[in-house]
N, C-alpha and C. Protein backbone atom coordinates (compact mmCIF):
# COMPACT_ATOMS: atom_id res chain seq x y z
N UNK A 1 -14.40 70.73 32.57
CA UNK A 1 -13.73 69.92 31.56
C UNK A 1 -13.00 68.72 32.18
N UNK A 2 -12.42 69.00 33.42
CA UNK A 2 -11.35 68.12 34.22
C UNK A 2 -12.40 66.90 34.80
N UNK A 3 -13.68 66.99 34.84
CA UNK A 3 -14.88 66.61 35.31
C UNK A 3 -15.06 65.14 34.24
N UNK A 4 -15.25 66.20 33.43
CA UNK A 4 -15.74 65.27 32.22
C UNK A 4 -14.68 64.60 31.91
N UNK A 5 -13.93 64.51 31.82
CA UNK A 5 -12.67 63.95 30.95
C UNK A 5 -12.27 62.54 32.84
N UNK A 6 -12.72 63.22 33.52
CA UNK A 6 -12.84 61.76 34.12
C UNK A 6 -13.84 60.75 34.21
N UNK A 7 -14.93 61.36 34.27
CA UNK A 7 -16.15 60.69 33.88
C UNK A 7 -16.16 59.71 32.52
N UNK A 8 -15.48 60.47 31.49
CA UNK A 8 -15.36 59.67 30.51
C UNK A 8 -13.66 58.44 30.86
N UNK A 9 -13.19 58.48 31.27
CA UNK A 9 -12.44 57.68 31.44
C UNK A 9 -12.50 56.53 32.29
N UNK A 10 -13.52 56.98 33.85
CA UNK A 10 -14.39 55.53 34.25
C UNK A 10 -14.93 54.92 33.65
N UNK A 11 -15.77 55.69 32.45
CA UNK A 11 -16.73 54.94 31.74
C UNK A 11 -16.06 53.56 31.00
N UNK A 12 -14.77 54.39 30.10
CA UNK A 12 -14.22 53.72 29.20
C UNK A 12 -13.50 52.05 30.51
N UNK A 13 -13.06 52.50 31.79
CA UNK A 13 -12.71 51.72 32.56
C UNK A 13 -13.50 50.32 32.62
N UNK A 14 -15.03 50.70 33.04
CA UNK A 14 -15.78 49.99 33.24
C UNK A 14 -16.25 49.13 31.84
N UNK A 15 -16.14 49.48 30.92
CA UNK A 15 -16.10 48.45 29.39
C UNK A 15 -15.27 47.95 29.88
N UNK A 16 -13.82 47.94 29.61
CA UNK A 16 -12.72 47.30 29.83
C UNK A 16 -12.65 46.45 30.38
N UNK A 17 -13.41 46.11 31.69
CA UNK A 17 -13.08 45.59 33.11
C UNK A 17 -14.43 44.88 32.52
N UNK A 18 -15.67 45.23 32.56
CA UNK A 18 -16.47 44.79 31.74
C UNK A 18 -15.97 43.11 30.67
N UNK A 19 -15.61 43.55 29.69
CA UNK A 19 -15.06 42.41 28.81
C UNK A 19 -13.96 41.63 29.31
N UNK A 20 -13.46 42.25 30.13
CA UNK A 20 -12.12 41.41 30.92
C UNK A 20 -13.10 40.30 31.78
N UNK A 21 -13.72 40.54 32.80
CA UNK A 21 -14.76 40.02 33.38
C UNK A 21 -15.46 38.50 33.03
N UNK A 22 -16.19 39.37 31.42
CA UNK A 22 -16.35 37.93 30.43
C UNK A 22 -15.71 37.47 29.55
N UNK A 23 -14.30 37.70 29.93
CA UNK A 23 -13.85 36.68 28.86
C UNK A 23 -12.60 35.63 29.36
N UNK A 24 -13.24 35.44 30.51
CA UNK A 24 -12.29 34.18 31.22
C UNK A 24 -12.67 32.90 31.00
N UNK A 25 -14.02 32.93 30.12
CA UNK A 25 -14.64 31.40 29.72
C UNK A 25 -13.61 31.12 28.45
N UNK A 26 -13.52 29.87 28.19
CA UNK A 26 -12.71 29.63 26.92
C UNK A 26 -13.94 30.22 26.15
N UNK A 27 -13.39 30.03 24.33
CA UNK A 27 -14.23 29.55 23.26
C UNK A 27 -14.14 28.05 22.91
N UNK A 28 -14.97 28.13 21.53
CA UNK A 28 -14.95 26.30 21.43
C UNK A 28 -13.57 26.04 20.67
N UNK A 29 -13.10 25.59 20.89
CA UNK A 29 -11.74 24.66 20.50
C UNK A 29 -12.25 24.14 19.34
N UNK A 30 -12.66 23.16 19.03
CA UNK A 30 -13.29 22.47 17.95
C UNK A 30 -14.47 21.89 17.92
N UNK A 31 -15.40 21.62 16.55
CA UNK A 31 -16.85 20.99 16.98
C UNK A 31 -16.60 19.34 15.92
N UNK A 32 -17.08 18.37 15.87
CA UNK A 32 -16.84 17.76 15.07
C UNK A 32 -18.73 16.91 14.95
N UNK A 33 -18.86 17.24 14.07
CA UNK A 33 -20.47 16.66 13.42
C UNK A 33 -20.20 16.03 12.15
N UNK A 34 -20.32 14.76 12.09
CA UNK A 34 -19.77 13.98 11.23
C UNK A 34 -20.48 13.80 9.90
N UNK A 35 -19.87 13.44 8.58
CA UNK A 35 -20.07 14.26 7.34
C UNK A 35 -21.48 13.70 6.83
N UNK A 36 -22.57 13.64 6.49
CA UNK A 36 -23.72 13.26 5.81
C UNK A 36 -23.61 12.52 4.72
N UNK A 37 -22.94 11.38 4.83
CA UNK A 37 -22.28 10.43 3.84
C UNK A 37 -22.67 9.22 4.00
N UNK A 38 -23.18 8.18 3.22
CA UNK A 38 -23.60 6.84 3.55
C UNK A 38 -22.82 6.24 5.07
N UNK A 39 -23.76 5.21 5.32
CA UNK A 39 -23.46 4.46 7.00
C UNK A 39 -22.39 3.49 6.54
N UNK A 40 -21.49 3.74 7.31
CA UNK A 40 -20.05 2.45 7.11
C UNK A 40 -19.68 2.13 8.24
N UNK A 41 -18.97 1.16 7.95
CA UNK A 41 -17.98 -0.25 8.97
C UNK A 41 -16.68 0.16 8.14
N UNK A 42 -15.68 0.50 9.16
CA UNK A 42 -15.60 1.17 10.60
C UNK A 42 -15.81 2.55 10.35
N UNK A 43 -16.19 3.14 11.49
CA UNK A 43 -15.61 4.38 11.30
C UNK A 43 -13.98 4.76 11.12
N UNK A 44 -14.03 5.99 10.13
CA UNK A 44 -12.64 6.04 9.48
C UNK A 44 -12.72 7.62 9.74
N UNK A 45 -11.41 8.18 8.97
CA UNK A 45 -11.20 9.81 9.33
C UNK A 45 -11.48 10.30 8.26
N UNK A 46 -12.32 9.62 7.04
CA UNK A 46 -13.23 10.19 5.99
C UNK A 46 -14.12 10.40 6.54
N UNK A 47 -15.07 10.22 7.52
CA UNK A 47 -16.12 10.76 8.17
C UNK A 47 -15.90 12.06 8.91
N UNK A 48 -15.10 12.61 9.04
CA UNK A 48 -14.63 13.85 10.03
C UNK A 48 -14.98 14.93 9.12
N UNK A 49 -15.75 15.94 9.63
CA UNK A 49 -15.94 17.01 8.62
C UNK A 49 -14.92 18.06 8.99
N UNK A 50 -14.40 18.16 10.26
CA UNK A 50 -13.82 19.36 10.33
C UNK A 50 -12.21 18.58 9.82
N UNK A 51 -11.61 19.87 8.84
CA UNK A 51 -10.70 19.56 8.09
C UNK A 51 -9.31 19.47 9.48
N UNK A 52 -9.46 20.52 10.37
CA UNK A 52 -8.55 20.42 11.45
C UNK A 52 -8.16 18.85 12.56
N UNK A 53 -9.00 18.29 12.52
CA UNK A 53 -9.53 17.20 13.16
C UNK A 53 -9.29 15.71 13.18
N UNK A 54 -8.39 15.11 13.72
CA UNK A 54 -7.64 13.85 13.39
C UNK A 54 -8.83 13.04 14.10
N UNK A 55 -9.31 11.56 13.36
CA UNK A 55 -9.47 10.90 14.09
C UNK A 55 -9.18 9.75 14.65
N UNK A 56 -9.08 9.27 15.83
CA UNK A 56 -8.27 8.01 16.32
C UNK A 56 -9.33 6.46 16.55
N UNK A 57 -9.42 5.27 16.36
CA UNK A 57 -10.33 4.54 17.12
C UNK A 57 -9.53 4.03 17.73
N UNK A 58 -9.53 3.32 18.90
CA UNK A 58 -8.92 2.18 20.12
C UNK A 58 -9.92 1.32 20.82
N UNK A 59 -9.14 -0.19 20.97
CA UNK A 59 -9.88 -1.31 21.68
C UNK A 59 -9.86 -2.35 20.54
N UNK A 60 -10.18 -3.41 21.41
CA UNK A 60 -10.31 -4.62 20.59
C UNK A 60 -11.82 -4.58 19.81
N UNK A 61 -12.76 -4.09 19.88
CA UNK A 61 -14.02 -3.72 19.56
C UNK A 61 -13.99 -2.55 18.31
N UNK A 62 -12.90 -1.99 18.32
CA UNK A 62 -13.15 -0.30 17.24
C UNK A 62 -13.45 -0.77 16.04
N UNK A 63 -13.12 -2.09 15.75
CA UNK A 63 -13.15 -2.19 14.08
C UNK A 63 -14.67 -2.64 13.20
N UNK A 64 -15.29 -2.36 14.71
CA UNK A 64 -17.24 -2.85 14.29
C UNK A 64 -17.52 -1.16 14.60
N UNK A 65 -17.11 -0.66 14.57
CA UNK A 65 -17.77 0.69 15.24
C UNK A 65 -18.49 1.56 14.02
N UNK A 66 -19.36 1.82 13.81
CA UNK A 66 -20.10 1.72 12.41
C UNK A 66 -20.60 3.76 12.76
N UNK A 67 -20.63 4.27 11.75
CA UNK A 67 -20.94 5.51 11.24
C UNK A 67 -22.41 5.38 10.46
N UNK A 68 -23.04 5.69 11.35
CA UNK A 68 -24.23 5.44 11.14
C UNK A 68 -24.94 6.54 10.42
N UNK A 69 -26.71 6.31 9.40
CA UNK A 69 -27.66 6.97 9.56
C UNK A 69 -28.99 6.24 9.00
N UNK A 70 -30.13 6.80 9.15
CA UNK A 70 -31.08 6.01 8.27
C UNK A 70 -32.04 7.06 7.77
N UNK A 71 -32.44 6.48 6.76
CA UNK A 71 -33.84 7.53 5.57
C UNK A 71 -34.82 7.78 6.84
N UNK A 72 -35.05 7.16 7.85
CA UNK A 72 -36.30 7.57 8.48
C UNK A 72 -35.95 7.22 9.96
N UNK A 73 -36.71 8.40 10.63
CA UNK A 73 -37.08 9.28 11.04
C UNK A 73 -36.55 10.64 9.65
N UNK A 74 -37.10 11.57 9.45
CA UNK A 74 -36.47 12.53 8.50
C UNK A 74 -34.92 13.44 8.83
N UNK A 75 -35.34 13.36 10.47
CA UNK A 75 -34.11 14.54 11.40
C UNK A 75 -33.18 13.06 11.17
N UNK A 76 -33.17 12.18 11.43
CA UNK A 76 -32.16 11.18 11.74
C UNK A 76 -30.38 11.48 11.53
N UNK A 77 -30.03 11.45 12.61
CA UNK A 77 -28.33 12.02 11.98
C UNK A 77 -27.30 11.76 11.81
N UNK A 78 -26.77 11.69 11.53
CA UNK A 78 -24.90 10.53 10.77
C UNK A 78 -24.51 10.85 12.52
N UNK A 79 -24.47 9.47 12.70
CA UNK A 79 -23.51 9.33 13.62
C UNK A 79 -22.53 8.38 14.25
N UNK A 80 -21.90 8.40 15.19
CA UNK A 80 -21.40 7.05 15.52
C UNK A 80 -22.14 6.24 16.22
N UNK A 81 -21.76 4.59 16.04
CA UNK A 81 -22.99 3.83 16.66
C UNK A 81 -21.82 2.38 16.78
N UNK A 82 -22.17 2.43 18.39
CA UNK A 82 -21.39 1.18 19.34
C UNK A 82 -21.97 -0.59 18.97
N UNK A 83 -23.33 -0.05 18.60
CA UNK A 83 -24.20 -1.50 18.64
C UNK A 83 -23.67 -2.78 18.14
N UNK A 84 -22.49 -2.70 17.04
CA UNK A 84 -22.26 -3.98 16.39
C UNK A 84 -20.74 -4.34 16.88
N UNK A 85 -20.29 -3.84 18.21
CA UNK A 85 -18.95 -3.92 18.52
C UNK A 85 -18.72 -5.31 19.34
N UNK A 86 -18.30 -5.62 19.05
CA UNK A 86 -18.07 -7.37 19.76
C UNK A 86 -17.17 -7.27 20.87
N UNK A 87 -16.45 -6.24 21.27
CA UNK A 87 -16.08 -5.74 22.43
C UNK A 87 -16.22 -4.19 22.75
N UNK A 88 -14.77 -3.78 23.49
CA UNK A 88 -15.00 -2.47 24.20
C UNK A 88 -14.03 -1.63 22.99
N UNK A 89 -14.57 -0.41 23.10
CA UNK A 89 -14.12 0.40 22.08
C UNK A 89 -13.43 1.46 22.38
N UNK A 90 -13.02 2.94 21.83
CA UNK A 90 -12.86 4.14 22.04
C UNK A 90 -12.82 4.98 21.05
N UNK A 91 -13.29 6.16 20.96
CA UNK A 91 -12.99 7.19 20.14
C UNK A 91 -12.66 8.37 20.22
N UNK A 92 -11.34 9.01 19.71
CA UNK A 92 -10.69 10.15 19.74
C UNK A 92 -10.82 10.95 18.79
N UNK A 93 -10.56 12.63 19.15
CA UNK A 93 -10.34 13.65 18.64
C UNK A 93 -9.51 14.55 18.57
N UNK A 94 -8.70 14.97 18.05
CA UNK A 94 -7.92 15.45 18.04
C UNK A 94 -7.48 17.43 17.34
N UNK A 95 -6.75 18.19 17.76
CA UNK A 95 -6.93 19.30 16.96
C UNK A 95 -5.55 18.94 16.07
N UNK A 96 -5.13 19.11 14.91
CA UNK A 96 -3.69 18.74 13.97
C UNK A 96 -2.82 19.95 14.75
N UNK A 97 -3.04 20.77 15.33
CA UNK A 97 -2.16 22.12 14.86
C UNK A 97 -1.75 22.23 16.62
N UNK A 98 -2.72 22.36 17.43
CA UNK A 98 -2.61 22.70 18.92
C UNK A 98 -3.23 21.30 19.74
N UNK A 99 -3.03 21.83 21.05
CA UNK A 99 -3.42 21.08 22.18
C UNK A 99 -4.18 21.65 23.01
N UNK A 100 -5.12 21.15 23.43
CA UNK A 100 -6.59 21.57 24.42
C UNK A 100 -6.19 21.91 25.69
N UNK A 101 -6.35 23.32 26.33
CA UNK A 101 -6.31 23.75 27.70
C UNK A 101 -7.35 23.76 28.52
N UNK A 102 -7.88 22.60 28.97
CA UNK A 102 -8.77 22.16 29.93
C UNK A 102 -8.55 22.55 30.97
N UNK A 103 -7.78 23.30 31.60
CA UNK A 103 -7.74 23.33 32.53
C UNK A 103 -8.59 24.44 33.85
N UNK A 104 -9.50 25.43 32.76
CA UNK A 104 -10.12 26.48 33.88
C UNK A 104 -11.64 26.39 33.74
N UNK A 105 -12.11 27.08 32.92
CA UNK A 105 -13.26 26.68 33.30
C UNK A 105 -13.81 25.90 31.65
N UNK A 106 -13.10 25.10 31.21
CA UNK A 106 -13.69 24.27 30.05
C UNK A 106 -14.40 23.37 30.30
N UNK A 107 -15.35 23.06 28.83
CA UNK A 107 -16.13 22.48 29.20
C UNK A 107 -16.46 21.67 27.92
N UNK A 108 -17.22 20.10 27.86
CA UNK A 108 -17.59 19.35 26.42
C UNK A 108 -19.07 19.33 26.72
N UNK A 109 -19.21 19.46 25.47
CA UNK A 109 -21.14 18.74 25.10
C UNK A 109 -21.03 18.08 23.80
N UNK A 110 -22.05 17.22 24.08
CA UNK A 110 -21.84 16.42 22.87
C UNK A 110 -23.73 16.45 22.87
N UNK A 111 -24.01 15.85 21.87
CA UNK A 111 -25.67 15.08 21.70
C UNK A 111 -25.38 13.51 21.19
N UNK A 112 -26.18 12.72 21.72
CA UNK A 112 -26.06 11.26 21.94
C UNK A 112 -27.70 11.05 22.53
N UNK A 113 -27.68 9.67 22.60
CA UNK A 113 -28.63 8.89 22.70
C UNK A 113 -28.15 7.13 23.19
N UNK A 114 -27.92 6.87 24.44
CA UNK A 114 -27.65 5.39 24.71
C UNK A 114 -28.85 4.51 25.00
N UNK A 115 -28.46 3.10 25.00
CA UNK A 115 -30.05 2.26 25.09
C UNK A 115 -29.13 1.37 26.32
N UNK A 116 -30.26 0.49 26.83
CA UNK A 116 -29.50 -0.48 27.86
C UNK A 116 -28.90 0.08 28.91
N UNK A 117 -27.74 -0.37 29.02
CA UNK A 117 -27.25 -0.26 30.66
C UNK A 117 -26.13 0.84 29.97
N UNK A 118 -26.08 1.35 28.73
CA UNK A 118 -24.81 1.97 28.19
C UNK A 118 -24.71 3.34 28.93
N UNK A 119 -23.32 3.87 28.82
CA UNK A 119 -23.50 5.16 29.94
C UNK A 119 -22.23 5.77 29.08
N UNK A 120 -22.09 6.98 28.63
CA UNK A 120 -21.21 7.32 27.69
C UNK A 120 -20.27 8.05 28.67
N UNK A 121 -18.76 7.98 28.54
CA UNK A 121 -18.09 8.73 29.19
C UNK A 121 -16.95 9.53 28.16
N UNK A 122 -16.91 10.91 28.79
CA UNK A 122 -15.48 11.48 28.60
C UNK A 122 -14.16 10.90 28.59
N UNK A 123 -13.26 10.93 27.65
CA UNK A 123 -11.68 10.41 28.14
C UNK A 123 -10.99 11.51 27.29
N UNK A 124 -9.83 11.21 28.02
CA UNK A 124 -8.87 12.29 27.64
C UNK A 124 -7.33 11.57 27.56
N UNK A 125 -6.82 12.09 26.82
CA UNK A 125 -5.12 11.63 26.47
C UNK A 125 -4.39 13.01 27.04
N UNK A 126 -3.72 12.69 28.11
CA UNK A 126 -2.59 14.22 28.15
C UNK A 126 -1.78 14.23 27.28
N UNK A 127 -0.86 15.57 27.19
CA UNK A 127 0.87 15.78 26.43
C UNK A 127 1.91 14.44 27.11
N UNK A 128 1.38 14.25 28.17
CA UNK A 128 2.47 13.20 29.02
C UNK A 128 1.90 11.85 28.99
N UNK A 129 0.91 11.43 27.91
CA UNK A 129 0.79 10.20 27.36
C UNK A 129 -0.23 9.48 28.27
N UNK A 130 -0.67 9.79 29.60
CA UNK A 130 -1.65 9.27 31.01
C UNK A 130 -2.70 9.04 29.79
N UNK A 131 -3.59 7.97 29.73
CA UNK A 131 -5.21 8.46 29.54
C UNK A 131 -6.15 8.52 30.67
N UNK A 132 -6.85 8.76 30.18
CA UNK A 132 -8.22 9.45 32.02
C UNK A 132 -9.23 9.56 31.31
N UNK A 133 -10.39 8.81 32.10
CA UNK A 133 -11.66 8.40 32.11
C UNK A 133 -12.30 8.98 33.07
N UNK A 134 -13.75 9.77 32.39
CA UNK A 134 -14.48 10.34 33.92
C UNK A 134 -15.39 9.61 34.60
N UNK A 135 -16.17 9.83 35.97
CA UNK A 135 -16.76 9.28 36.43
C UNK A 135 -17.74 9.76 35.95
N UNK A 136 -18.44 11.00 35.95
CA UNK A 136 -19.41 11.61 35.18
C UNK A 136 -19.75 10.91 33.60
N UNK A 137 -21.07 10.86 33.79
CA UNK A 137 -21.20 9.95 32.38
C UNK A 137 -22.91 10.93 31.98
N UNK A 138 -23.02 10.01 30.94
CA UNK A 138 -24.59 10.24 30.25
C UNK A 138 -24.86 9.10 29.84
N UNK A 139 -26.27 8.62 30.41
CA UNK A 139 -26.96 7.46 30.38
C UNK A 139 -27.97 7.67 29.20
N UNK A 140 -28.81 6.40 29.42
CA UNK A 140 -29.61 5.60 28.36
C UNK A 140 -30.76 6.88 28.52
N UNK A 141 -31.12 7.22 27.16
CA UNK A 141 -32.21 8.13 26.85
C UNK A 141 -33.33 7.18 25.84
N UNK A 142 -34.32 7.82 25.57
CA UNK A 142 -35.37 7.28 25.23
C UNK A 142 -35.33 8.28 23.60
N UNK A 143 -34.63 9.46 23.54
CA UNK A 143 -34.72 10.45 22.22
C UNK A 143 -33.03 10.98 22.58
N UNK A 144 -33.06 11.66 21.12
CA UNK A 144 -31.40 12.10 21.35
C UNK A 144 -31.57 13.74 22.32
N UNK A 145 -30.31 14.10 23.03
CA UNK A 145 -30.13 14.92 24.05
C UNK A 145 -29.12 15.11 23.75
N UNK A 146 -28.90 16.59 24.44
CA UNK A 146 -27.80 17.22 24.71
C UNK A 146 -27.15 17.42 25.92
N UNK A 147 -25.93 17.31 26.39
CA UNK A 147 -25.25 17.12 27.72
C UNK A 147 -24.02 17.64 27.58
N UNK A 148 -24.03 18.40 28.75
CA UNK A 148 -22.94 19.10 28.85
C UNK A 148 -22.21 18.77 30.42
N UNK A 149 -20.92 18.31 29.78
CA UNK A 149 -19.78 18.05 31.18
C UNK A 149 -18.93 19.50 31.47
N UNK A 150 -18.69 19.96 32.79
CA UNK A 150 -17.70 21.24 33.04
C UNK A 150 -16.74 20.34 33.77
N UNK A 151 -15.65 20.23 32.99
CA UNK A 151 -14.22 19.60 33.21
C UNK A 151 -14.41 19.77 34.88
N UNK A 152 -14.29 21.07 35.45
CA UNK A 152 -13.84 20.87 37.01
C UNK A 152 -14.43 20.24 38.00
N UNK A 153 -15.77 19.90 37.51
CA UNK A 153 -16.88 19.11 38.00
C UNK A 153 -16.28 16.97 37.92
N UNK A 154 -14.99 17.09 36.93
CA UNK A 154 -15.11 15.70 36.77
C UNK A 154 -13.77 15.32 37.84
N UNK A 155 -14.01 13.43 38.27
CA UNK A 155 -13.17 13.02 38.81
C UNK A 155 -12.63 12.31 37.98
N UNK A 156 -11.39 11.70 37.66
CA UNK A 156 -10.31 11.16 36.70
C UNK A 156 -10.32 10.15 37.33
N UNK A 157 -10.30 8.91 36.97
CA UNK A 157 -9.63 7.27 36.69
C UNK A 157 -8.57 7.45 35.62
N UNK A 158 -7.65 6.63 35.83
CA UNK A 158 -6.56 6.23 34.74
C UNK A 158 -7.30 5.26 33.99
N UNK A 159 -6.99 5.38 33.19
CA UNK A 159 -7.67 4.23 31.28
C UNK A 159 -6.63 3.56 30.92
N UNK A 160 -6.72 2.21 31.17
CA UNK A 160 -6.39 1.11 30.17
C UNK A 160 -6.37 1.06 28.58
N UNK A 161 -5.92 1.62 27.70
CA UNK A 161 -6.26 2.33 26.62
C UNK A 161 -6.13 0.42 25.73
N UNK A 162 -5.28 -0.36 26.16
CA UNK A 162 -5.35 -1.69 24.94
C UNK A 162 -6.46 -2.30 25.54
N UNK A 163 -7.30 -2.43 26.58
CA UNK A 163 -8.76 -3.16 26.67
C UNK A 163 -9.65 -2.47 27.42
N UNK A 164 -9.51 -1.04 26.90
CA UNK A 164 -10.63 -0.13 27.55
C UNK A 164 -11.46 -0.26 28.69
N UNK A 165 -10.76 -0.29 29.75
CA UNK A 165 -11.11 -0.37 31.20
C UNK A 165 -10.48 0.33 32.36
N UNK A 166 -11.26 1.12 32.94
CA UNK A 166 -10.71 1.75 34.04
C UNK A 166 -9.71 1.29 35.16
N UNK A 167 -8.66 1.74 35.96
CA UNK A 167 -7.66 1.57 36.18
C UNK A 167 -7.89 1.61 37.60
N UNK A 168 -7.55 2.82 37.58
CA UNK A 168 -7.92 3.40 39.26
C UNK A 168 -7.82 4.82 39.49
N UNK A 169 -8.69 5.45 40.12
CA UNK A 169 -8.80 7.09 40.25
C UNK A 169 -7.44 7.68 40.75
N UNK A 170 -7.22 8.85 40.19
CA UNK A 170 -6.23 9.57 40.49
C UNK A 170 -6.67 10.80 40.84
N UNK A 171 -6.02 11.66 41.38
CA UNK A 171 -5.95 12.55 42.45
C UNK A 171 -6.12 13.54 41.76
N UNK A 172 -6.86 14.63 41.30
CA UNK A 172 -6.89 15.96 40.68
C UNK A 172 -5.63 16.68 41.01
N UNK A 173 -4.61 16.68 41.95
CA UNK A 173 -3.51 17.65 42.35
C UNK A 173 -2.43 17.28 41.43
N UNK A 174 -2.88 16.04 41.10
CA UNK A 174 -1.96 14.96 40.05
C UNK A 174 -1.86 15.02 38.52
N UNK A 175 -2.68 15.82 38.21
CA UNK A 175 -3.38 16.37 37.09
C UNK A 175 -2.62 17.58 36.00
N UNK A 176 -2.32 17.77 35.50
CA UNK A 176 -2.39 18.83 34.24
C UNK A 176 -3.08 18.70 33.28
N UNK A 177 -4.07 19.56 33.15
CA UNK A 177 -5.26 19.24 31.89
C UNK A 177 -4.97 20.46 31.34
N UNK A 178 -3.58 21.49 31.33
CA UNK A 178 -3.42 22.20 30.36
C UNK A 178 -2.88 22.12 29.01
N UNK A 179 -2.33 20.79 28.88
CA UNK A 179 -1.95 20.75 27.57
C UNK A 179 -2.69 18.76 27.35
N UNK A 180 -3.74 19.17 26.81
CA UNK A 180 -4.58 17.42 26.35
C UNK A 180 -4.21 17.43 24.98
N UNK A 181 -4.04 16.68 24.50
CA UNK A 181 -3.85 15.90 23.38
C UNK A 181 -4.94 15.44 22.34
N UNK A 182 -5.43 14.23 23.00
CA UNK A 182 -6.56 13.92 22.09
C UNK A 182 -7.92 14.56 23.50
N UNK A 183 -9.32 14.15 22.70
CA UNK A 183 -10.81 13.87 23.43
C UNK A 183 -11.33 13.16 22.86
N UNK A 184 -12.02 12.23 23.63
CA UNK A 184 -12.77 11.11 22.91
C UNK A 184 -14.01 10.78 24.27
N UNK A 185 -14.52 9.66 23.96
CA UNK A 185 -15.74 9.29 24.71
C UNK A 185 -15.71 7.26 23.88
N UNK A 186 -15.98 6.86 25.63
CA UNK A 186 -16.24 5.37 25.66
C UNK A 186 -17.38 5.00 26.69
N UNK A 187 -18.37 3.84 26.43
CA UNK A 187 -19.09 3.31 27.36
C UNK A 187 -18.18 2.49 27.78
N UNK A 188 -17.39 2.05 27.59
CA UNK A 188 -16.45 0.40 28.11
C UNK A 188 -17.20 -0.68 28.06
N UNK A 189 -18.00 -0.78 26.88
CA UNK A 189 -18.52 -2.27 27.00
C UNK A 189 -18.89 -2.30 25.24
N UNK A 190 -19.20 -3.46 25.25
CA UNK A 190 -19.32 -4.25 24.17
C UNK A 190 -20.68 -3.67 22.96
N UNK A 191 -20.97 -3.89 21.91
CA UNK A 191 -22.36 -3.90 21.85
C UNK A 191 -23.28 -4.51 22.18
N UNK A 192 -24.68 -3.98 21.84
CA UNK A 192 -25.55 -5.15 21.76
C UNK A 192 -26.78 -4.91 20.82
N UNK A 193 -26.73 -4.23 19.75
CA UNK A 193 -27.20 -4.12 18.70
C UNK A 193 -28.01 -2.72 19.41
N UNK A 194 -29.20 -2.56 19.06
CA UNK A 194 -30.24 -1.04 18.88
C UNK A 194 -30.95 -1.46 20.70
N UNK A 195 -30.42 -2.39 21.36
CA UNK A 195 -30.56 -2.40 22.83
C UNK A 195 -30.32 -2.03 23.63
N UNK A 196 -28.38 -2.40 22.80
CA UNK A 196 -27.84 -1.60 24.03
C UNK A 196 -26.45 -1.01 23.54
N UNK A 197 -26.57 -0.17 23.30
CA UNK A 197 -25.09 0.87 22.84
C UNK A 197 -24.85 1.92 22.93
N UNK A 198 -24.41 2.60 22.69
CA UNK A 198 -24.42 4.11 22.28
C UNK A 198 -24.21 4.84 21.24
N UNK A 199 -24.58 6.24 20.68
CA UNK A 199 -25.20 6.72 19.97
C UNK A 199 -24.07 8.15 20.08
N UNK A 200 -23.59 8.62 19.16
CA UNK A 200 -23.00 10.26 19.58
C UNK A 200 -23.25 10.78 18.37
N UNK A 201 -23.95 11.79 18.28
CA UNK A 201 -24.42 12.49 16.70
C UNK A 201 -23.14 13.72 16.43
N UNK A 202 -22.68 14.43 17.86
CA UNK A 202 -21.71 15.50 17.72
C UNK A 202 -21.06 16.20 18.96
N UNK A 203 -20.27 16.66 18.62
CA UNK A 203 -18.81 16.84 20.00
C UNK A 203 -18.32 18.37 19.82
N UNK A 204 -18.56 18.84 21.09
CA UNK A 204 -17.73 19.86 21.34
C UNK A 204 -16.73 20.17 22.07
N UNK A 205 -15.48 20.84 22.19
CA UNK A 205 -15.18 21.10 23.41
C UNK A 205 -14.47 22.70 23.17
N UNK A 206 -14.78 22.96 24.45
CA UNK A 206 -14.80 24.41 24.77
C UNK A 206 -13.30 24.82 25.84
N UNK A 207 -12.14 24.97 25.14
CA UNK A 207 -10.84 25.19 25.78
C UNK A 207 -10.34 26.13 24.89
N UNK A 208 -9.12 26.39 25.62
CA UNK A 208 -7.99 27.33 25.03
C UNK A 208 -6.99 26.75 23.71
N UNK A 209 -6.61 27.10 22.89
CA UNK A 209 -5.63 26.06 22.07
C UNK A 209 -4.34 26.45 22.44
N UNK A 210 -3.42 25.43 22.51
CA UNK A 210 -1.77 25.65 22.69
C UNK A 210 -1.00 25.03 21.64
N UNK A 211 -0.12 25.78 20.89
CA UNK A 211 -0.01 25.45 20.05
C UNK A 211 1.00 24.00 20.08
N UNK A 212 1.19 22.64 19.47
CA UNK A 212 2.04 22.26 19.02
C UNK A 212 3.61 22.08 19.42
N UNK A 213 4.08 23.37 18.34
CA UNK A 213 5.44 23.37 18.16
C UNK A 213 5.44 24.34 19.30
């Protein structure tokens, strides 16, 4: 009996330790796939489907930043679209309630499609107001794709947030990415119609939430 009754208690151990094991990955924080609603100038935070979900634009360029879709191709999908921006842009995300814990093993994917020399990057707003731009990017595709960034994999630049331009790299030791604020994504450049821009159909990111208050 004394046998069994330990046998069954490794067992139960090894679940335990088991799910402990896998569950040091975050979940997704928030997804935002924008609403299936006619194409407009600018994008606004009527396009946001998730009700949790603030959205921000920045740059001298945000106010061409157009919410795109078209009748054809049939898949074709509401998204954002850089092409008619007469400068450099940005776009943020936000959760209303908490703040994003980037800091272990989180991670974003988005699906996009850039043309030209466009190269889409990650940015981030901390609790302590810094913005940060990654070096890691996603370039010009020929069809839309999916890409996935793992935060610990990225190096940080400081962001110029009033003319969307990189600053100068900062030091990861320098860093707290446990309490982020907003997420967004910029090429830092201008449009140039269906040549050269970029394309983001939908956004994930995969962190811890902290609350707020």
């Amino acid at each position: 009996m004394e046998k069994m009754r330990l046998l069954i208690l490794f067992f139960i151990f090894g679940i335990v330790t088991n799910l402990t094991a896998q569950d040091y990955r975050p979940g997704l924080f928030f997804r935002e796939d924008f609403k299936e609603i006619p194409a407009e100038i600018p994008l606004n935070q009527k396009h946001i489907l998730n009700p949790d979900v603030l959205l921000t634009t920045y740059g001298p360029g945000r106010d061409s930043l157009k919410k795109s879709h078209h009748d054809t191709p049939i898949d074709d999908p509401y998204y954002v679209w850089s092409g008619l921006c007469l400068d450099s842009w940005a776009v943020t995300l936000k959760h209303k309630d908490d703040y994003a814990d980037l800091s272990s093993f989180a991670k974003i994917r988005w699906r996009s499609k850039q043309a030209g020399f466009h190269t889409l990057r990650v940015i981030l707003k901390l609790a302590d107001g810094r913005w940060l731009i990654s070096d890691l990017f996603d370039g010009p595709s020929s069809d839309w794709r999916v890409c996935e960034f793992n935060i610990k994999d990225i190096n940080w630049w400081l962001l110029d947030m009033e003319r969307i331009k990189e600053v100068r790299p900062v030091s990861k030791d320098q860093l707290d990415l446990s309490k982020v604020d907003e997420v967004g994504f910029t090429d830092l450049m201008r449009g140039g119609e269906s040549n050269a821009c970029s394309r983001l159909d939908w956004i994930e990111v995969y962190g811890s939430a902290i609350s707020r208050k």
